[in-house]
Protein backbone atom coordinates (compact mmCIF):
# COMPACT_ATOMS: atom_id res chain seq x y z
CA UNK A 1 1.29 28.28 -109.92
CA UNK A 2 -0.03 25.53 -112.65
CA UNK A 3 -1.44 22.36 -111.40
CA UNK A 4 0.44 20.63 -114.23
CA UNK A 5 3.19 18.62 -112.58
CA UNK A 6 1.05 17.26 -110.09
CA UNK A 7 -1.54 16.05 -112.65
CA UNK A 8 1.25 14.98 -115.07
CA UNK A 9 3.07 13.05 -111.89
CA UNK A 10 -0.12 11.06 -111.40
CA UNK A 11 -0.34 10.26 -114.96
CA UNK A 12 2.46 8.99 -115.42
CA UNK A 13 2.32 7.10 -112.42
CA UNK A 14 -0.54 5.20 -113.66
CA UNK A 15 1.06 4.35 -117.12
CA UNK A 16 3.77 3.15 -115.09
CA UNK A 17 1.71 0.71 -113.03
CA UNK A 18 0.18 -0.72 -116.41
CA UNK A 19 3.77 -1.26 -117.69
CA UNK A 20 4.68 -5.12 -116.98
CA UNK A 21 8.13 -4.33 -117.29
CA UNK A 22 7.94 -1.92 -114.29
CA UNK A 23 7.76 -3.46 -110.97
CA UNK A 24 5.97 -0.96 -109.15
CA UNK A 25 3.07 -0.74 -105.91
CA UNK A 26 0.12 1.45 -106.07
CA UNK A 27 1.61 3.58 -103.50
CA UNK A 28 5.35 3.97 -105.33
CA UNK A 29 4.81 7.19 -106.62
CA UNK A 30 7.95 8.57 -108.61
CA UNK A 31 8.21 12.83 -107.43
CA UNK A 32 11.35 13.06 -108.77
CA UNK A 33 11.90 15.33 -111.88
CA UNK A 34 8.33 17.14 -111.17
CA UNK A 35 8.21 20.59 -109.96
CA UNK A 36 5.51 19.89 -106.69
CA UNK A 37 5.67 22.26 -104.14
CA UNK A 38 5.34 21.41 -100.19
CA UNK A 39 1.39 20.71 -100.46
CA UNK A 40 1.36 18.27 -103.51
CA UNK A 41 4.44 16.28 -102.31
CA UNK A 42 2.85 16.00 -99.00
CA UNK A 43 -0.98 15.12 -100.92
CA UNK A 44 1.34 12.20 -102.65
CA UNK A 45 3.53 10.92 -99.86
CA UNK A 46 0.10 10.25 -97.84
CA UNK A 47 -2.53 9.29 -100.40
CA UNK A 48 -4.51 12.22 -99.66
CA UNK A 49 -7.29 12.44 -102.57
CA UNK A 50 -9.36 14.97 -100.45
CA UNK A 51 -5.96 17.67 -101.21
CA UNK A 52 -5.71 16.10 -104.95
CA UNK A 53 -8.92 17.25 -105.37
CA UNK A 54 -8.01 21.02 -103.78
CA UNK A 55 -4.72 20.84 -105.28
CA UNK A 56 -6.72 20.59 -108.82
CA UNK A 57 -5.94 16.97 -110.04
CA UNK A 58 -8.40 15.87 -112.54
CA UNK A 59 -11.19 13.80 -111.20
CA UNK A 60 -10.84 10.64 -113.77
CA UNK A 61 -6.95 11.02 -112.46
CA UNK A 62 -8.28 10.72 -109.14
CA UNK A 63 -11.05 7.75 -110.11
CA UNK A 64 -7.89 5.98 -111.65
CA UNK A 65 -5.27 6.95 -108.66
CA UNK A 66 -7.61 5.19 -106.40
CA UNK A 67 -8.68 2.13 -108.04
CA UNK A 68 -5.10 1.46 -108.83
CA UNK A 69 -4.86 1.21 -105.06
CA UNK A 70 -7.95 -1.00 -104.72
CA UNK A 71 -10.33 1.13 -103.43
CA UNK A 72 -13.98 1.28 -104.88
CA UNK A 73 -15.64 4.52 -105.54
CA UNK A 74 -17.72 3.47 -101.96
CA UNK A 75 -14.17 3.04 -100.42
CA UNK A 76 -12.63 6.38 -101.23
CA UNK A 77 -15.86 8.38 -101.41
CA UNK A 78 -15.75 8.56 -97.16
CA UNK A 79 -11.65 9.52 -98.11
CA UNK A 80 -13.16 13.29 -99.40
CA UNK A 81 -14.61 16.08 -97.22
CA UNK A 82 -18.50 16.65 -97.23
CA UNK A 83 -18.18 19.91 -99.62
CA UNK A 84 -16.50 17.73 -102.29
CA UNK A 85 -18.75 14.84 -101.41
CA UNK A 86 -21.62 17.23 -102.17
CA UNK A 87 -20.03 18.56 -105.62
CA UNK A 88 -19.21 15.54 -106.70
CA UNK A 89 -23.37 14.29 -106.27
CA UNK A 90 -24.38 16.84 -108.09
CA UNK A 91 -22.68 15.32 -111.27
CA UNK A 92 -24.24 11.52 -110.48
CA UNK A 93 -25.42 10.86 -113.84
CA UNK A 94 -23.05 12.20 -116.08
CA UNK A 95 -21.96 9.40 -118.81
CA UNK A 96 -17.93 8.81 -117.77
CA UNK A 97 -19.56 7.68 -114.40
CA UNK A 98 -22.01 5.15 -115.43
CA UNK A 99 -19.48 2.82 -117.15
């Protein structure tokens, strides 16, 4: 199993919230016409970013998924488990973080 469609869904999902011509909520993910199996449609329908991160999305995906919905990195860090809290310090520092 690839991790593609479920990466690919979110991307496009954010292109489609930039688009002014689309009329479209944070939270009105398209699923249709990706190939997602039980655990990544059920990651999407509830906003789960702990299970994007498990289900392999990639994290500036994630970083983008979330602020699209509102949520500062403070608001959706307590949204992960402790063992991906814990990964995730060990990268403070790197440079796509400090912007």
């Amino acid at each position: 199993m690839t991790h593609y469609a479920l990466n690919k869904c979110i991307f496009d999902h954010l292109r489609r919230l930039e688009d002014p011509d689309q009329n479209r909520a944070p939270d009105d993910i398209v699923t249709e016409g990706y190939d997602l199996d039980e655990a990544e449609l059920a990651a999407v329908k509830n906003n789960d970013v702990a299970a994007f991160h498990d289900l392999a999305v990639h994290p500036v995906l994630i970083n983008g998924y979330n602020r699209a919905n509102g949520w500062k990195r403070a608001d959706y860090k307590k949204l992960f488990r402790a063992d991906q809290i814990a990964a995730a310090e060990a990268t403070e520092g790197v440079r796509w973080q400090k912007s």
